[in-house]
Protein backbone atom coordinates (compact mmCIF):
# COMPACT_ATOMS: atom_id res chain seq x y z
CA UNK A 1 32.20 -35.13 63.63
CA UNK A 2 31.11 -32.75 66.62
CA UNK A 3 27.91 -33.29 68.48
CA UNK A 4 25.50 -30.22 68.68
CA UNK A 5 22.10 -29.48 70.30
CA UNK A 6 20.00 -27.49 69.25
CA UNK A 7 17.71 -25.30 71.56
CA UNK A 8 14.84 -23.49 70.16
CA UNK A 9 12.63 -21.13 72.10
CA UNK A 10 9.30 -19.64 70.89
CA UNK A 11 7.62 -16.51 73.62
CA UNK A 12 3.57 -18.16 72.85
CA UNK A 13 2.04 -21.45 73.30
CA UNK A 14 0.45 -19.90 69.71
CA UNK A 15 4.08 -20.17 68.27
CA UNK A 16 4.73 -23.26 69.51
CA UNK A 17 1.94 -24.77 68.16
CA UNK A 18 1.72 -23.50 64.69
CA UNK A 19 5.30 -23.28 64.16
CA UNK A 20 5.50 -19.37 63.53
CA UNK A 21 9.04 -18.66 64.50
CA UNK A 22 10.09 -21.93 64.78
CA UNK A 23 10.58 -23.23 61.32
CA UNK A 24 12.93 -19.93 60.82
CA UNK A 25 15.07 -21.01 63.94
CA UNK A 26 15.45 -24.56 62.74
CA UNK A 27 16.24 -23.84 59.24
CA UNK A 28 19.23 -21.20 60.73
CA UNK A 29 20.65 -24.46 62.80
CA UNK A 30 19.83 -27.05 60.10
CA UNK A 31 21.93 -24.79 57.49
CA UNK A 32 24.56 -23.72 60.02
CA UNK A 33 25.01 -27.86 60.87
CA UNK A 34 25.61 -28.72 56.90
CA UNK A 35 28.32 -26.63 56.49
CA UNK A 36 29.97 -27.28 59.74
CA UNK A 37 30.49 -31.01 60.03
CA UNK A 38 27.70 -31.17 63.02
CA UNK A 39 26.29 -34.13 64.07
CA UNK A 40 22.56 -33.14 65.08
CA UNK A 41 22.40 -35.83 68.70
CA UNK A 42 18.92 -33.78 70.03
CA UNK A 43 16.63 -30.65 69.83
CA UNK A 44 15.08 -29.46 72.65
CA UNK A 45 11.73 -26.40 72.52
CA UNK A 46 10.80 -24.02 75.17
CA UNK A 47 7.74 -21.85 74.91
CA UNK A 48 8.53 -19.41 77.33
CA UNK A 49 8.93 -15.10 77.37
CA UNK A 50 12.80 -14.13 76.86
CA UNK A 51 12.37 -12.09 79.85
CA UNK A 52 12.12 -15.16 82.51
CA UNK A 53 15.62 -16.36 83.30
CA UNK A 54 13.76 -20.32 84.58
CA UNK A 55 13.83 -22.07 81.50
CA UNK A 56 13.45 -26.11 82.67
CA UNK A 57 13.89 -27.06 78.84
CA UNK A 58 16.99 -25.30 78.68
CA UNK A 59 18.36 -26.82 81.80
CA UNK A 60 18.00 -30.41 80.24
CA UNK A 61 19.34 -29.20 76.71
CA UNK A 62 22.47 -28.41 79.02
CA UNK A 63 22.63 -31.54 81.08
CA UNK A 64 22.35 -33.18 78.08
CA UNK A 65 25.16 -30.76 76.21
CA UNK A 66 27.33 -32.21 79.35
CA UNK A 67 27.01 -35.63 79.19
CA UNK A 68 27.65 -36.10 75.43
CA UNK A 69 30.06 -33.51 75.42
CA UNK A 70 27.53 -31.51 72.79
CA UNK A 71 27.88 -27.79 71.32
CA UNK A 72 24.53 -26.39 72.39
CA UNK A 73 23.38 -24.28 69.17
CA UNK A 74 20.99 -21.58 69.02
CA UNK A 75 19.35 -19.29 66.37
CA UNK A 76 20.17 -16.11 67.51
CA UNK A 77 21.54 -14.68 70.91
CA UNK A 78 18.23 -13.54 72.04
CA UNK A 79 16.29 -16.47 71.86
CA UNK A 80 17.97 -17.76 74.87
CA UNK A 81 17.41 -14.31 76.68
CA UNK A 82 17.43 -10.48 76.39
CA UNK A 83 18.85 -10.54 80.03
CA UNK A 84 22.85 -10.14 80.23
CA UNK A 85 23.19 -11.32 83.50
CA UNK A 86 21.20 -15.07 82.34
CA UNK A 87 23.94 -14.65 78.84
CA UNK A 88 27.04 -14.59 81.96
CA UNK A 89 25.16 -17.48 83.81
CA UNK A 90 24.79 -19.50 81.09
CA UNK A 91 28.45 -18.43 79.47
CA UNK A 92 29.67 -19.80 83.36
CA UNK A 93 28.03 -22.80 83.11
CA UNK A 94 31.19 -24.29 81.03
CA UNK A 95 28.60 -25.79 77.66
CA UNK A 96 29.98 -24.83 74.50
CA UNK A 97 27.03 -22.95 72.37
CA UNK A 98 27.19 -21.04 69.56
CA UNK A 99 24.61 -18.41 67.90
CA UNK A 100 24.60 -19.68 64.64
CA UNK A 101 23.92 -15.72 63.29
CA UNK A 102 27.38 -15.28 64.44
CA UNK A 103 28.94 -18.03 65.28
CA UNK A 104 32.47 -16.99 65.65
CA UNK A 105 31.86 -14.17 68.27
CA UNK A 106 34.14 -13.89 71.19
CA UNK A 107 32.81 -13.64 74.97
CA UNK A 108 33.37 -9.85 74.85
CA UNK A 109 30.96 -9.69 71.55
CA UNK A 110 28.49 -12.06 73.09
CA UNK A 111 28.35 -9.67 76.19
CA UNK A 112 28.14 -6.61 73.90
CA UNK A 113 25.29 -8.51 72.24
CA UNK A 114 23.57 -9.06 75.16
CA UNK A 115 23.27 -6.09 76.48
CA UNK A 116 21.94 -4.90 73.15
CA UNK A 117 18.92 -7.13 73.28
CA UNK A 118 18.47 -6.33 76.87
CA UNK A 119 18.37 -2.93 76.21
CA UNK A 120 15.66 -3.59 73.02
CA UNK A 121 13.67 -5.12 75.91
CA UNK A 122 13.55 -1.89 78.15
CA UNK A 123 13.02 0.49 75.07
CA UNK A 124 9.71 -1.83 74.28
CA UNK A 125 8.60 -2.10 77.90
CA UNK A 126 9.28 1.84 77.50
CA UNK A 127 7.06 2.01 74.61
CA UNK A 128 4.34 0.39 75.80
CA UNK A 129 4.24 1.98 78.89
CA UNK A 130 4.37 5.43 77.24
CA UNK A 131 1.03 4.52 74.75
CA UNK A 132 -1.03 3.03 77.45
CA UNK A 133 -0.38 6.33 79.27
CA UNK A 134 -0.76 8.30 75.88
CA UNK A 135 -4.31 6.27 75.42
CA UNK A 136 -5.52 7.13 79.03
CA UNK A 137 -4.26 11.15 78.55
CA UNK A 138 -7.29 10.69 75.19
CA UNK A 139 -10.04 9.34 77.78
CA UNK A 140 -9.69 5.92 76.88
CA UNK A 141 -10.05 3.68 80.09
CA UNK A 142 -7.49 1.11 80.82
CA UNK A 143 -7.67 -2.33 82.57
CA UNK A 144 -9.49 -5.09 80.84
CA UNK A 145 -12.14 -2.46 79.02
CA UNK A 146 -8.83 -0.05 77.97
CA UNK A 147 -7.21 -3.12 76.27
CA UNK A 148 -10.42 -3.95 74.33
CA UNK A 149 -11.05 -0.74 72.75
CA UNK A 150 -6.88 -0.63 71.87
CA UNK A 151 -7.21 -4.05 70.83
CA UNK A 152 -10.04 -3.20 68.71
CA UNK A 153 -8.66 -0.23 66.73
CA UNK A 154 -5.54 -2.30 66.07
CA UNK A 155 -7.76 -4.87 64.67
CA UNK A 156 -9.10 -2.38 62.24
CA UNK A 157 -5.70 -1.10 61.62
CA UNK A 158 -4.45 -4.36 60.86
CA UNK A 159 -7.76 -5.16 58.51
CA UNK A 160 -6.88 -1.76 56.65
CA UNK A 161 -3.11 -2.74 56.22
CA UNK A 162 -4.08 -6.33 54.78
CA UNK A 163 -6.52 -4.85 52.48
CA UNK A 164 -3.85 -2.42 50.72
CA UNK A 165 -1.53 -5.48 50.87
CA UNK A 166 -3.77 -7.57 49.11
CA UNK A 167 -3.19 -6.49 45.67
CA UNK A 168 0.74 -6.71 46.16
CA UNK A 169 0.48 -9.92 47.62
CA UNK A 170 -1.74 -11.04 44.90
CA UNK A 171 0.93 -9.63 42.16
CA UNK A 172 3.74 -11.62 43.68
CA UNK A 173 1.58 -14.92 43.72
CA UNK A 174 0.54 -14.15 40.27
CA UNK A 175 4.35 -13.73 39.06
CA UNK A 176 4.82 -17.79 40.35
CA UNK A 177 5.90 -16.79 43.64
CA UNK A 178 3.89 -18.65 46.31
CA UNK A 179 5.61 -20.11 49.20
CA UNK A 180 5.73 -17.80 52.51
CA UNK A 181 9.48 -17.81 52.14
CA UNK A 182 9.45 -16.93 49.34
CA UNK A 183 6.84 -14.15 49.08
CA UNK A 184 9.02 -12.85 52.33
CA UNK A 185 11.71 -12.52 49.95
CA UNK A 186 10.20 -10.65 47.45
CA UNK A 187 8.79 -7.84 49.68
CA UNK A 188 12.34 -6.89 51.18
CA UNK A 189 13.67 -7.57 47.52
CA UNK A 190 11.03 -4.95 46.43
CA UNK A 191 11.18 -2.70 49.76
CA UNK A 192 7.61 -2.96 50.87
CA UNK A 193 7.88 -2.59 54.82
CA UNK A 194 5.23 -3.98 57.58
CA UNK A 195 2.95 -1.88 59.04
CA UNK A 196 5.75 -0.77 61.61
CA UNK A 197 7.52 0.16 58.98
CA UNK A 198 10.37 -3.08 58.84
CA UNK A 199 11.32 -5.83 57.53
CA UNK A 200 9.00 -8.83 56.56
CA UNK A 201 9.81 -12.03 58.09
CA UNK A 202 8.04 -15.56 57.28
CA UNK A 203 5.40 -15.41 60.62
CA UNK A 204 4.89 -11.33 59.48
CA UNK A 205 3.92 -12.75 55.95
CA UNK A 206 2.12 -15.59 57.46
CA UNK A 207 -0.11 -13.64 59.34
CA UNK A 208 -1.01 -11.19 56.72
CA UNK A 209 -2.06 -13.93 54.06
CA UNK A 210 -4.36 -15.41 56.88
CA UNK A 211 -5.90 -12.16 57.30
CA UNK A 212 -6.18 -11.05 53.76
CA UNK A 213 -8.31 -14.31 53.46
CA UNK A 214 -10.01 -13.54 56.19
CA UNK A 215 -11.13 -10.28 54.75
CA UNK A 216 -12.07 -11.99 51.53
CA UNK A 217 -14.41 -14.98 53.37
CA UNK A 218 -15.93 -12.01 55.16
CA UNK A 219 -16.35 -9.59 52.19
């Protein structure tokens, strides 16, 4: 039976705490171990933003990959980093890991991959650069007092969101469906999209319950 480690990496010291994000990535190694003939030896979790290529954690999940002769196993490709030239580093360093969302891909695809989830990382950085200056072209002031008032109105945005949620939610739970999983299932079953306009995943559905009772303590 082959060794693995498994490396998890969450961006918040929120995540890391409450286990948003995390309980998806183990659950994709756990699975991807029982059908594999892995032998779990350690699991090692970084809280850290995919855009710094220091990553201590990940250092000792490597040095300890090394000395047991381990396959390092991660989630998905871009929890390690949306950086290609960190991906070649870390391809270099001569550990076996495998991204359990595709675990048979080639150096070539991991590249290609790579470069992909870099390039997500620009278009957002993009984006965000392109409402702040959209928000200060409307008279609304940036620095600390400009990310209030935006912070505000997508407070209220959100709060408007959960409360046309609410009843769908509601419907689901009432139908016997009541685990976060599970409800996350049902939305994308049933094509309901976030606010954004995508798919729900388990910390998207998380969130929203907390909120819709939120709303309800408050109403």
């Amino acid at each position: 039976m082959r060794k693995a480690v498994a490396y998890y990496r969450v961006s918040t010291e929120r995540q890391g705490h409450s286990g948003l994000g995390l309980e998806a990535q183990k659950k994709s190694v756990t699975d991807f171990i029982k059908v594999n003939d892995y032998l779990l030896d350690k699991e090692f979790i970084e809280i850290e933003s995919g855009k710094k290529a220091s990553r201590p954690i990940l250092a000792k999940a490597l040095r300890r990959c090394k000395a047991t002769n381990a396959t390092l196993l991660i989630a998905k490709l871009d929890r390690l980093a949306r950086n290609v030239k960190f991906i070649s580093t870390l391809m270099e360093s001569r550990v076996d890991f495998k991204a359990v969302d595709n675990p048979y891909a080639e150096d070539l695809i991991i590249h290609i991959m790579a470069a992909f989830a870099q390039h997500e990382r620009v278009q957002i950085s993009k984006r965000t650069t392109a409402a702040l200056r959209a928000a200060k072209a409307r008279g609304v002031k940036l620095g600390k007092h400009g990310r209030d008032v935006l912070s505000k109105k997508n407070h209220r945005e959100a709060d408007c969101f959960a409360e046309k949620m609410k009843p769908i939610i509601e419907q689901i739970q009432t139908n016997g469906i009541r685990t976060i999983r599970g409800i996350t299932g049902e939305l994308n079953r049933l094509k309901v999209t976030t606010y954004r306009n995508k798919k729900w995943h388990p910390n998207t559905v998380h969130n929203l319950i907390k909120r819709i009772k939120r709303l309800n303590i408050k109403n």
